[in-house]
N, C-alpha and C. Protein backbone atom coordinates (compact mmCIF):
# COMPACT_ATOMS: atom_id res chain seq x y z
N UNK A 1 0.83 -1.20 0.00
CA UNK A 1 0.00 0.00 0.00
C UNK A 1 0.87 1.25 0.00
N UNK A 2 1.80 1.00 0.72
CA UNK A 2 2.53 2.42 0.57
C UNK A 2 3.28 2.79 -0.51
N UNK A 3 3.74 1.38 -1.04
CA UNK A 3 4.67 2.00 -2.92
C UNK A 3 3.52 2.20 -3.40
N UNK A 4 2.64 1.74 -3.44
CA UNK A 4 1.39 2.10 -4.49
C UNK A 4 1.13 3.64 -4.68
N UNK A 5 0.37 4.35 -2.72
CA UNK A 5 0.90 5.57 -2.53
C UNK A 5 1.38 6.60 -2.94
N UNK A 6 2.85 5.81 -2.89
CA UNK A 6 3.81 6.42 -3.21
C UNK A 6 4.21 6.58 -4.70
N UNK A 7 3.54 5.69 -5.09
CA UNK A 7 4.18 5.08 -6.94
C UNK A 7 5.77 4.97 -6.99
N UNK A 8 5.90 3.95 -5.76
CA UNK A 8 7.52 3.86 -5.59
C UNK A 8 7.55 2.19 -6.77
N UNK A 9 8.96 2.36 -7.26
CA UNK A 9 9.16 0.77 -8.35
C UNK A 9 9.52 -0.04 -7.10
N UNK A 10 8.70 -0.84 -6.67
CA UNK A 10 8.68 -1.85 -5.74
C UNK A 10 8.73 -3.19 -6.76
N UNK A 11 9.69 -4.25 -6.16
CA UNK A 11 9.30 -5.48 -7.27
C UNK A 11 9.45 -6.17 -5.96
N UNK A 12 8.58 -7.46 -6.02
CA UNK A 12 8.08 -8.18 -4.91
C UNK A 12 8.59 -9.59 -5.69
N UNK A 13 8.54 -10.74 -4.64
CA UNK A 13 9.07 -11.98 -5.06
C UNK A 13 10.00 -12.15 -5.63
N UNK A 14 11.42 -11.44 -5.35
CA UNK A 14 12.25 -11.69 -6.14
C UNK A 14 13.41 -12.26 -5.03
N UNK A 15 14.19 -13.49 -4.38
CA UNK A 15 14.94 -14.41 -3.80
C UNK A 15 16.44 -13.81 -4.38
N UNK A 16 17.34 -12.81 -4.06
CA UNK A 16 17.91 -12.60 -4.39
C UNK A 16 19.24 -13.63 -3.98
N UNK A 17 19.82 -14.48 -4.92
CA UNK A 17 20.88 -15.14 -4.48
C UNK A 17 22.54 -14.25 -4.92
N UNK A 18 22.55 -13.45 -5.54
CA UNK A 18 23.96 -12.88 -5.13
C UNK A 18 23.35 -11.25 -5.29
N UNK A 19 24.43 -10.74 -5.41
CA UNK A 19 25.43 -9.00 -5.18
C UNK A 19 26.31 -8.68 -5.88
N UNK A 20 26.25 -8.10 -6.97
CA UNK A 20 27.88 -7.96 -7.23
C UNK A 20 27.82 -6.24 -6.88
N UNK A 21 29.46 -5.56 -7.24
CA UNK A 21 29.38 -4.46 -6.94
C UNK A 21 30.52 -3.89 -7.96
N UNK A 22 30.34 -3.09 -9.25
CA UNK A 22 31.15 -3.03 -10.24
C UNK A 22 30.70 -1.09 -10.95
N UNK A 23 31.94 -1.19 -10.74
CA UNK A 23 31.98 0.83 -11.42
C UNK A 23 31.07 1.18 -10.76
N UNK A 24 31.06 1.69 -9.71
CA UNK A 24 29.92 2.33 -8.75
C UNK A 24 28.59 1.76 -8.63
N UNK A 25 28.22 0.64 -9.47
CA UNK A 25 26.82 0.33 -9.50
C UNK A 25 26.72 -1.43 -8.20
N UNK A 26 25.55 -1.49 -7.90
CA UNK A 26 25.53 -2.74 -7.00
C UNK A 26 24.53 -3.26 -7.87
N UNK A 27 24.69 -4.69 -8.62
CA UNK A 27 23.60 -5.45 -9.35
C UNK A 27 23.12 -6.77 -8.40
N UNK A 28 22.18 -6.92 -8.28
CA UNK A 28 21.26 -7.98 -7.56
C UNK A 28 20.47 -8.84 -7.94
N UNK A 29 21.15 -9.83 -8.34
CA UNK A 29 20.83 -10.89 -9.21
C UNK A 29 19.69 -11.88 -8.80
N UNK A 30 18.39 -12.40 -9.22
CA UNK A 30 17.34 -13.18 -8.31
C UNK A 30 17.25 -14.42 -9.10
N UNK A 31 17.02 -15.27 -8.70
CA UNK A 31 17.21 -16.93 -8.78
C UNK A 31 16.22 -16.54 -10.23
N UNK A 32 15.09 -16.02 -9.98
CA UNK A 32 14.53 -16.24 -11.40
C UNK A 32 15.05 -15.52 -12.39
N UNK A 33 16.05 -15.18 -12.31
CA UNK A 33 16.95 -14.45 -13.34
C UNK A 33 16.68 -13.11 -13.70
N UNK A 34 15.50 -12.53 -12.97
CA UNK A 34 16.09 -11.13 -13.10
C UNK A 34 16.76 -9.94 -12.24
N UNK A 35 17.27 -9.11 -12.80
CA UNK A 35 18.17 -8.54 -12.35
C UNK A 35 18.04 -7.03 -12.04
N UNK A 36 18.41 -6.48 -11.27
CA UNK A 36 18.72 -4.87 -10.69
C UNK A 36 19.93 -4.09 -10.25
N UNK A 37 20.03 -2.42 -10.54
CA UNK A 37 21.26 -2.02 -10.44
C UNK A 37 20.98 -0.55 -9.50
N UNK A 38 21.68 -0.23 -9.00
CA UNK A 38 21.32 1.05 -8.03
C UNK A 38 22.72 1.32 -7.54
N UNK A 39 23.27 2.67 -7.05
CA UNK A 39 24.26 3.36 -6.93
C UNK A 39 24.31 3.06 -5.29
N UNK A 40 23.31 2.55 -4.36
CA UNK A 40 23.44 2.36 -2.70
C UNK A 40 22.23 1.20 -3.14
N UNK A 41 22.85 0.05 -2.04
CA UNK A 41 22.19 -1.07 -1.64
C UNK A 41 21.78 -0.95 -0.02
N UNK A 42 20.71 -1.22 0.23
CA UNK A 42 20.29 -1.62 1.64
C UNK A 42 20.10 -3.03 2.06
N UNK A 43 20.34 -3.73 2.78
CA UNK A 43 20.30 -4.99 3.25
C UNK A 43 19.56 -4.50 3.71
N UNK A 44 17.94 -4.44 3.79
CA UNK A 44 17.04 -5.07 4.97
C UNK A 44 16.19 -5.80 5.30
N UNK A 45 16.80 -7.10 4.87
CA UNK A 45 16.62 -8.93 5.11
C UNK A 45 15.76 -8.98 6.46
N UNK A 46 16.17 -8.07 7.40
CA UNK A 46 15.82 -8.28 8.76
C UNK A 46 16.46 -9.07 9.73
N UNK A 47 16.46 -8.97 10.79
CA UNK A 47 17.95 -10.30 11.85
C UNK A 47 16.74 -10.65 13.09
N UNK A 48 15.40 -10.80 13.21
CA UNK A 48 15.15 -11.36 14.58
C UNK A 48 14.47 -12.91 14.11
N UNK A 49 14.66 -13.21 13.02
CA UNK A 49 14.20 -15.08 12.94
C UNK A 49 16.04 -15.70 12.88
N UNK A 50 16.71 -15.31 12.76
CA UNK A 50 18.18 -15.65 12.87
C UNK A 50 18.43 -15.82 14.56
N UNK A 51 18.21 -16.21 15.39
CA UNK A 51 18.66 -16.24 16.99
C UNK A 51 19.88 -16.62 17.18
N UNK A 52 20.56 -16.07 18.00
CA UNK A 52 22.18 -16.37 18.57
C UNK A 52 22.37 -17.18 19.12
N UNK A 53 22.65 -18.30 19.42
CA UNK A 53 23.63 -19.06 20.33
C UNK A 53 24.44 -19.47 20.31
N UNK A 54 25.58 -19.34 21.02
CA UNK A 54 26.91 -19.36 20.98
C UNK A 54 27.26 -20.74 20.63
N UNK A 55 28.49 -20.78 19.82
CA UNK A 55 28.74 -22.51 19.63
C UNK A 55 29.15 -23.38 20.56
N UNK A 56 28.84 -23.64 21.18
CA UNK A 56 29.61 -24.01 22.78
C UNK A 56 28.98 -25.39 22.76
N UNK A 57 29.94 -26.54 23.28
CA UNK A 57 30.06 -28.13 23.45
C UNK A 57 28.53 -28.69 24.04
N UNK A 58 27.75 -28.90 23.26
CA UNK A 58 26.36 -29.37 24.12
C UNK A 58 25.76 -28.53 24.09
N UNK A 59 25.69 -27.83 23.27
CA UNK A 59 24.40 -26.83 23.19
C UNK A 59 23.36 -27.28 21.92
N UNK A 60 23.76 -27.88 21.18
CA UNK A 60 23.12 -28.48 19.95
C UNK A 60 22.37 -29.54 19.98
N UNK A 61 20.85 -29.04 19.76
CA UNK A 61 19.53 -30.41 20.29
C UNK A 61 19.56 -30.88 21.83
N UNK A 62 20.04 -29.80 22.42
CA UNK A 62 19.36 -29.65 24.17
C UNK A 62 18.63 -29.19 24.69
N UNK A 63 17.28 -29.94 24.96
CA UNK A 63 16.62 -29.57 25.67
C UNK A 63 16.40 -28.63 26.50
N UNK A 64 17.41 -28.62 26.97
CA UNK A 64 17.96 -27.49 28.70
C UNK A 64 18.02 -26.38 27.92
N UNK A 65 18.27 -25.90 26.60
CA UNK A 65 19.12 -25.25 26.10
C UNK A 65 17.66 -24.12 25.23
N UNK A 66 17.55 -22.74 25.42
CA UNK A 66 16.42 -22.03 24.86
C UNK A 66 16.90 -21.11 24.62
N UNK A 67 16.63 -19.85 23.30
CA UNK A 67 16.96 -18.61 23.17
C UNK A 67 15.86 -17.66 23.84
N UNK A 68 16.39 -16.73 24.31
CA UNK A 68 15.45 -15.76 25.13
C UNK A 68 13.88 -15.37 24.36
N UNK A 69 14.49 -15.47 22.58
CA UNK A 69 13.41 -15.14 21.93
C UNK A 69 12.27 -15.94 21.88
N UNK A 70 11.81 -16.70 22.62
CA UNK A 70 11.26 -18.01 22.54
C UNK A 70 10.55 -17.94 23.81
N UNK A 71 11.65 -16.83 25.00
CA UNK A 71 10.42 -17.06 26.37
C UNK A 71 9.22 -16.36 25.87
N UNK A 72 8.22 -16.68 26.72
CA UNK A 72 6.93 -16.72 27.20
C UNK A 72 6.41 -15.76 28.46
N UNK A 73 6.89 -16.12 29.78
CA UNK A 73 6.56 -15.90 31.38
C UNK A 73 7.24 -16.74 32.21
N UNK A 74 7.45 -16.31 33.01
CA UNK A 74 8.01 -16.94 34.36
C UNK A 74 7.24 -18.22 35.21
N UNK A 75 6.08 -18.11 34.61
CA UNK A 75 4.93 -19.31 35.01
C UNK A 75 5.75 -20.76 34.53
N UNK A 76 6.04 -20.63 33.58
CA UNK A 76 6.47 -21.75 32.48
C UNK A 76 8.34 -22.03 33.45
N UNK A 77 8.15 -21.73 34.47
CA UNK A 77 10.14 -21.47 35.09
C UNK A 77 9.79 -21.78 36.25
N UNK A 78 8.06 -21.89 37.08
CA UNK A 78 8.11 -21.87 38.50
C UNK A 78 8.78 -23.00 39.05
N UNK A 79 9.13 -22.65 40.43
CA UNK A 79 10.71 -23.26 41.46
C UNK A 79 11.33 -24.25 40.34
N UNK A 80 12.02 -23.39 39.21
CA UNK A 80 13.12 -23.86 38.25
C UNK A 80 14.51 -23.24 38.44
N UNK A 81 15.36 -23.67 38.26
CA UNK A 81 16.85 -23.15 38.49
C UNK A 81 16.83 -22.68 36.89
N UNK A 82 17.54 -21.39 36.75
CA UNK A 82 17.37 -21.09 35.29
C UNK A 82 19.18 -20.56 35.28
N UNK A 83 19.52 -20.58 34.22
CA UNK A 83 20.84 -19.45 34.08
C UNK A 83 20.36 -18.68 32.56
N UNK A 84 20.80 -17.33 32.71
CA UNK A 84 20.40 -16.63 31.74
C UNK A 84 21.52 -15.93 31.73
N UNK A 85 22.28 -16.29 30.27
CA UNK A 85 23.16 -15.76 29.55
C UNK A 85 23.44 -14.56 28.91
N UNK A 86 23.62 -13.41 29.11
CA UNK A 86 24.01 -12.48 28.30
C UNK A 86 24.46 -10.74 29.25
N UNK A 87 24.01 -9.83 28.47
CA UNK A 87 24.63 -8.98 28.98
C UNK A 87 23.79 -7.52 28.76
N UNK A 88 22.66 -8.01 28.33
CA UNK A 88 21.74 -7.06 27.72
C UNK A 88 20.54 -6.31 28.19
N UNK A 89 19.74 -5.96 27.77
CA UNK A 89 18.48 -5.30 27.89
C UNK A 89 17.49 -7.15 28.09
N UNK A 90 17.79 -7.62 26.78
CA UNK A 90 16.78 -9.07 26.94
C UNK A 90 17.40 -9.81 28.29
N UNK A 91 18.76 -10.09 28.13
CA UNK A 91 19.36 -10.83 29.66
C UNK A 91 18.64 -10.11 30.77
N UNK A 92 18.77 -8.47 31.26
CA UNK A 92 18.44 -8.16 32.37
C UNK A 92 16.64 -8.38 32.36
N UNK A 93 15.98 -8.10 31.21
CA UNK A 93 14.66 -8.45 31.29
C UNK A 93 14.07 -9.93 31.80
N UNK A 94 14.39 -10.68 30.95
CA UNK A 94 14.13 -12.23 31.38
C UNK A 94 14.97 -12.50 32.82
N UNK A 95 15.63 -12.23 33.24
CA UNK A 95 15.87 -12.49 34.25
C UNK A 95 15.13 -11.65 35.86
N UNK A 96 15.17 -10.45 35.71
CA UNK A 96 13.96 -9.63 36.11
C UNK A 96 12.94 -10.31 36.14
N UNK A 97 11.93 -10.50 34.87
CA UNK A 97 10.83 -11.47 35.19
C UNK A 97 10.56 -12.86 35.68
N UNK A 98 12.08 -13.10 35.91
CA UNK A 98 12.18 -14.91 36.18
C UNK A 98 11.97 -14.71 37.78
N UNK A 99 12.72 -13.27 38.54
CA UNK A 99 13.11 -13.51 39.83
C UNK A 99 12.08 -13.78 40.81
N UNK A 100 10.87 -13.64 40.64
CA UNK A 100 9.96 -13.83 41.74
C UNK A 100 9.18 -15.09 41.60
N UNK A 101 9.88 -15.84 40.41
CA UNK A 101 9.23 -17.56 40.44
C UNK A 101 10.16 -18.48 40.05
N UNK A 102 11.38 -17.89 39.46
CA UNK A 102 12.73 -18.81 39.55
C UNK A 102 13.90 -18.70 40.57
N UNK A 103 14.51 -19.52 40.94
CA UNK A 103 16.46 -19.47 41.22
C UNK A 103 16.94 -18.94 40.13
N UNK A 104 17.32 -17.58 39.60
CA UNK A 104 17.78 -17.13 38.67
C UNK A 104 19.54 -16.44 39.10
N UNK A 105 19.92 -17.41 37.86
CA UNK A 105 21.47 -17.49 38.03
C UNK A 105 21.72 -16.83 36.52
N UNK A 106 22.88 -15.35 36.38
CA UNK A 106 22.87 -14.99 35.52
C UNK A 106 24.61 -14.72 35.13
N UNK A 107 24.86 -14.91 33.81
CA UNK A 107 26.45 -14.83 33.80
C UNK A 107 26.24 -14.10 32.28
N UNK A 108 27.55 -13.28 32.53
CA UNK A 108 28.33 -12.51 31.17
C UNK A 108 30.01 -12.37 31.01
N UNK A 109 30.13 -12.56 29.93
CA UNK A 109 31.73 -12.58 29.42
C UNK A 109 32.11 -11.02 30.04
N UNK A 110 31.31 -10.02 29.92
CA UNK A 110 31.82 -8.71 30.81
C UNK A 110 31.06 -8.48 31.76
N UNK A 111 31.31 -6.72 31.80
CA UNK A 111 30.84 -6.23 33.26
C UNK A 111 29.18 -5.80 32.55
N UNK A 112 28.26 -5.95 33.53
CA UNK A 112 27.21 -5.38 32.88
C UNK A 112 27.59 -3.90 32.01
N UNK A 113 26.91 -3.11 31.65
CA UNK A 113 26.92 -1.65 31.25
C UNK A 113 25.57 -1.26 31.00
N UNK A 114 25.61 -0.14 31.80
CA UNK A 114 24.09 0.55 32.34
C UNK A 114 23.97 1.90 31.30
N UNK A 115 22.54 2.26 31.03
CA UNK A 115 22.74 3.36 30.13
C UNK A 115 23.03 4.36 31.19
N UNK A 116 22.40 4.58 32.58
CA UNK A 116 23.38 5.73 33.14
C UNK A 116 24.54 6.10 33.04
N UNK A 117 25.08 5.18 33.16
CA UNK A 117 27.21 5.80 33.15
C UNK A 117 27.20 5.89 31.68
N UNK A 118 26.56 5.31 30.76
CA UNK A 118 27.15 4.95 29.12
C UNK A 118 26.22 5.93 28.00
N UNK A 119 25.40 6.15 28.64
CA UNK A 119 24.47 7.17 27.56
C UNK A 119 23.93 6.35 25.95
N UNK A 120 24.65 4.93 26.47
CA UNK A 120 24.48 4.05 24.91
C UNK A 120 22.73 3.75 24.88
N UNK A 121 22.28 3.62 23.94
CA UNK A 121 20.74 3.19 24.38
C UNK A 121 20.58 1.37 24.11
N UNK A 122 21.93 0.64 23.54
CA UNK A 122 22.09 -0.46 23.56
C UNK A 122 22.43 -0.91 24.84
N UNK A 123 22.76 -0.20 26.06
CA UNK A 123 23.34 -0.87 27.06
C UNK A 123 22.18 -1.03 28.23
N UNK A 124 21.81 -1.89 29.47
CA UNK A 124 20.77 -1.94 29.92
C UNK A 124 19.66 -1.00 30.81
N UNK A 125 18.83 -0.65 30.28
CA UNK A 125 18.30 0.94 30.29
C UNK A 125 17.17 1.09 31.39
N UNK A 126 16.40 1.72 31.15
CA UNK A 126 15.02 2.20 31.81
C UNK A 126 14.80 1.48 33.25
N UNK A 127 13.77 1.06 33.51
CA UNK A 127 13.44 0.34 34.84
C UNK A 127 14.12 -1.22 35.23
N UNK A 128 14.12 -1.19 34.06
CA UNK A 128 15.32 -2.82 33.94
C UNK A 128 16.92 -2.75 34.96
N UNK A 129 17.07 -1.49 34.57
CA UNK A 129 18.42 -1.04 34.93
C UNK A 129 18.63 -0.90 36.75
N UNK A 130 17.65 0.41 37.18
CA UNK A 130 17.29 -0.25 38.42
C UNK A 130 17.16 -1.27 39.40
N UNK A 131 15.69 -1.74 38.56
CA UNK A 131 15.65 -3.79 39.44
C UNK A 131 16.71 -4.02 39.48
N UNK A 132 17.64 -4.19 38.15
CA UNK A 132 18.72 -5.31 37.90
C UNK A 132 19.50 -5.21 39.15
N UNK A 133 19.68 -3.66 39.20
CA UNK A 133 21.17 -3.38 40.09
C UNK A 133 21.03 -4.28 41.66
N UNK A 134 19.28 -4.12 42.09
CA UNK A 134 18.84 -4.16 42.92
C UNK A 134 18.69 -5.52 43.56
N UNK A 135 18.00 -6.18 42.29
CA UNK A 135 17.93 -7.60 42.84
C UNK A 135 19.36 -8.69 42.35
N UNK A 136 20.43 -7.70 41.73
CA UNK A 136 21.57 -8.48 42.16
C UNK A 136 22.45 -8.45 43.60
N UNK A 137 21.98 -7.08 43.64
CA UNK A 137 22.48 -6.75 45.34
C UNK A 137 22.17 -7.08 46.66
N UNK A 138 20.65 -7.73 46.20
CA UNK A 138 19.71 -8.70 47.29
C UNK A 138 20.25 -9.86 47.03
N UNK A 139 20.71 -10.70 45.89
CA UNK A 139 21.13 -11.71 45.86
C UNK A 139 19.96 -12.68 45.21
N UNK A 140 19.13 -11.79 44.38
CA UNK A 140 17.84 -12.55 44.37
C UNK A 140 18.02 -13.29 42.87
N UNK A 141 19.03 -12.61 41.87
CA UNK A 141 19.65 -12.87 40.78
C UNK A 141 21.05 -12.84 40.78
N UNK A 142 21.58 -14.45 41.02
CA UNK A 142 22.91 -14.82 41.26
C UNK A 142 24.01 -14.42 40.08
N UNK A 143 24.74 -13.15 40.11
CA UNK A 143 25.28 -12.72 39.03
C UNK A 143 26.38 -13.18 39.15
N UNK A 144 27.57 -13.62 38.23
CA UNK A 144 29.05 -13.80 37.97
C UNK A 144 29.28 -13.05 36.41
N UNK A 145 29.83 -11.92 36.86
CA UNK A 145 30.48 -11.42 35.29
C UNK A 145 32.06 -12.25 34.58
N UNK A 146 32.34 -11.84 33.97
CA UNK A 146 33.93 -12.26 32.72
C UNK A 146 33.92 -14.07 33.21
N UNK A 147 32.36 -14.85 32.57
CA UNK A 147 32.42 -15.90 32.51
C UNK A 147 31.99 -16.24 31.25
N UNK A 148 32.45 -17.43 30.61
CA UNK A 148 32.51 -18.16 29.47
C UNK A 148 32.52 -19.56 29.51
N UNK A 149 31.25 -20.55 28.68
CA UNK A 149 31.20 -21.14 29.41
C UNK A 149 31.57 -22.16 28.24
N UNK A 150 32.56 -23.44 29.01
CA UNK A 150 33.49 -24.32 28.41
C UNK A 150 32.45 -25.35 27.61
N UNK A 151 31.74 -25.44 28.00
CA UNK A 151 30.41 -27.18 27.82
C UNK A 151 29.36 -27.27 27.91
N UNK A 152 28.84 -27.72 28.01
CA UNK A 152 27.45 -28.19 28.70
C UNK A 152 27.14 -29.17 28.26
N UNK A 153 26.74 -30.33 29.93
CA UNK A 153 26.55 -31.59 29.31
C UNK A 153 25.08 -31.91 30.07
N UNK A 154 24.08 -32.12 29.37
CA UNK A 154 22.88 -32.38 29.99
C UNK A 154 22.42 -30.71 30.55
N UNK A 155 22.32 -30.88 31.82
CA UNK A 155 21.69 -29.44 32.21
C UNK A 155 23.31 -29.15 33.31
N UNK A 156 24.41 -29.73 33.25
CA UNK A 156 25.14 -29.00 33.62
C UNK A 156 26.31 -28.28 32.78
N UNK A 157 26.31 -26.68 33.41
CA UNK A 157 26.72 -25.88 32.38
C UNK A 157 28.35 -25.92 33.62
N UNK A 158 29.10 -25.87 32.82
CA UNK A 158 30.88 -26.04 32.52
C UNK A 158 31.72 -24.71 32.61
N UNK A 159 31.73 -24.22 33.64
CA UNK A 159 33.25 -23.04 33.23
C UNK A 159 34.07 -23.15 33.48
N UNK A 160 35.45 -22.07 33.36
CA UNK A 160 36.64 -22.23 33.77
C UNK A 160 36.56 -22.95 35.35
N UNK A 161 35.86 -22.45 35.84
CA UNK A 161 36.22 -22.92 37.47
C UNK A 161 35.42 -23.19 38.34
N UNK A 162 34.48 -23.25 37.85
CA UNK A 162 33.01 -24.02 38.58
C UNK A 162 32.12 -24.46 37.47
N UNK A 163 31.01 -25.30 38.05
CA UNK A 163 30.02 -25.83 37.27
C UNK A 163 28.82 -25.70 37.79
N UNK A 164 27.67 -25.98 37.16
CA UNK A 164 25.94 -25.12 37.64
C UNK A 164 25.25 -26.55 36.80
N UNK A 165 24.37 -26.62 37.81
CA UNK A 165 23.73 -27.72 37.31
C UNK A 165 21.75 -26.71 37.21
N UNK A 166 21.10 -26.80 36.43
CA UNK A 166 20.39 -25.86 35.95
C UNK A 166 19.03 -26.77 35.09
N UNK A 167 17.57 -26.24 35.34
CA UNK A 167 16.61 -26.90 34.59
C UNK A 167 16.65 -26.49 33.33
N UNK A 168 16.90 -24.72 33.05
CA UNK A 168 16.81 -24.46 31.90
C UNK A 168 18.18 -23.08 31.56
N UNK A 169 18.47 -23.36 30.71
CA UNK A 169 19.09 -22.17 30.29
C UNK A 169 19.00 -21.20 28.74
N UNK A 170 18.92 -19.87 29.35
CA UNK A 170 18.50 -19.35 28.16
C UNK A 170 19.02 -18.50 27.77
N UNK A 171 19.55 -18.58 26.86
CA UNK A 171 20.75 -17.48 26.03
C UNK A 171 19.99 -16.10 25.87
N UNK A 172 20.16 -15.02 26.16
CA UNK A 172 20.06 -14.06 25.47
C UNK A 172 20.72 -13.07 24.79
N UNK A 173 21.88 -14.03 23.92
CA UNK A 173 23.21 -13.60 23.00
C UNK A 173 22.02 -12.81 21.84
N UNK A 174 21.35 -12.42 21.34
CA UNK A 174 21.05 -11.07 20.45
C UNK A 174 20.82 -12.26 19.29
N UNK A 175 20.64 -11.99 17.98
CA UNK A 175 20.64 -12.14 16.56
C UNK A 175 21.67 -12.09 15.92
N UNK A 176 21.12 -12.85 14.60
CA UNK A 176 22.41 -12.42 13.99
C UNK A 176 21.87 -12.55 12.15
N UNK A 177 22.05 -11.70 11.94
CA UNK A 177 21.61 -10.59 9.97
C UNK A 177 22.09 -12.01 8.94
N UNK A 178 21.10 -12.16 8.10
CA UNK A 178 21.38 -13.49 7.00
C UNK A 178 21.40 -12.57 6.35
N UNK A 179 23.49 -12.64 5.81
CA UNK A 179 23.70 -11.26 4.30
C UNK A 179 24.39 -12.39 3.76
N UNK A 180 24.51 -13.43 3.57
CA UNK A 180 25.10 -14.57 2.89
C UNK A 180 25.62 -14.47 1.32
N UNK A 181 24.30 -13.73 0.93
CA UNK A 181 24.69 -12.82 -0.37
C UNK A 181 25.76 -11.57 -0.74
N UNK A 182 26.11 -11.18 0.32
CA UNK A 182 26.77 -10.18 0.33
C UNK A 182 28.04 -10.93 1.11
N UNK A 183 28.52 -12.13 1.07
CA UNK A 183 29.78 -12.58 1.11
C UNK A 183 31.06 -12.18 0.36
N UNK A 184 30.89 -11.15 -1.01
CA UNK A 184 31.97 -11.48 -1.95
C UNK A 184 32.32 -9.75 -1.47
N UNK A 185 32.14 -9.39 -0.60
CA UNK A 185 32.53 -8.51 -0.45
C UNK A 185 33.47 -7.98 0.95
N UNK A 186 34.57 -7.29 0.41
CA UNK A 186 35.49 -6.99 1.64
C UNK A 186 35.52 -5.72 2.09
């Protein structure tokens, strides 16, 4: 409705399998063979059906094993031991909502980063930021930062120097952009 609108050249159904990029022009080649040229390309494929999880020993077809994008509620966690992975806005959220019906155990390769000190709006913000500080300081969300975790075998998760045995764990490592097409480029 809106190229229409607009009377923008919208072409629909077209599976673009490569990119090239030659004398200023970017051509975009589509499986059904036709083709397009434009002076600026936009990738916007979109990145939230792509989910992150880290490649790590036993994480592949485990049960124990969930991306944040996938929770639900804390109902679905009651008196569950959870660890929630990451370092984010989704980490401090899901874990926030886990704390008043899970054992919520939370770990990151760094130090958190709050948008107060950082002014970033990627770093963990608004009312999230608060709780977080709060119910790590109660102890109500078992935090360990600059951890990485070696394994996981069954529901026990593996680090350098201790191990956590856990009902569920849920990554909230972010997305990640399918530009597969845009490989030939450096």
């Amino acid at each position: 409705e809106f190229a229409g609108h607009f009377k923008l050249p919208v072409e629909e159904k077209c599976t673009v399998k490569e990119v090239q990029y030659t004398d200023g022009l970017y051509k975009a080649f589509c499986v059904d063979g036709r083709e397009y040229s434009a002076p600026v390309l936009i990738a916007a494929t979109g990145i939230f059906g792509n989910k992150y999880i880290p490649d790590i020993p036993g994480v592949m077809d485990n049960p124990v094993v969930m991306h944040s994008h996938d929770y639900k509620n804390a109902a679905d966690f009651r008196n569950k031991k959870v660890l929630v992975v990451g370092a984010g806005n989704s980490a401090a959220e899901t874990a926030i909502d886990l704390a008043g019906d899970a054992m919520v155990h939370m770990v990151s390769r760094e130090d958190l980063k709050f948008f107060a000190d950082t002014l970033k709006l990627y770093h963990i913000r608004g009312i999230s930021e608060s709780y977080l500080k709060e119910l790590i300081s109660m102890e109500i969300i078992r935090y360990r930062a600059y951890q990485e975790i070696q394994r996981i075998e069954g529901n026990i998760v593996h680090f350098r120097d201790w191990k956590l045995a856990v009902d569920k764990i849920i990554f909230a490592t972010g997305y990640r952009g399918d530009l597969k097409i845009l490989n030939n480029f450096k």
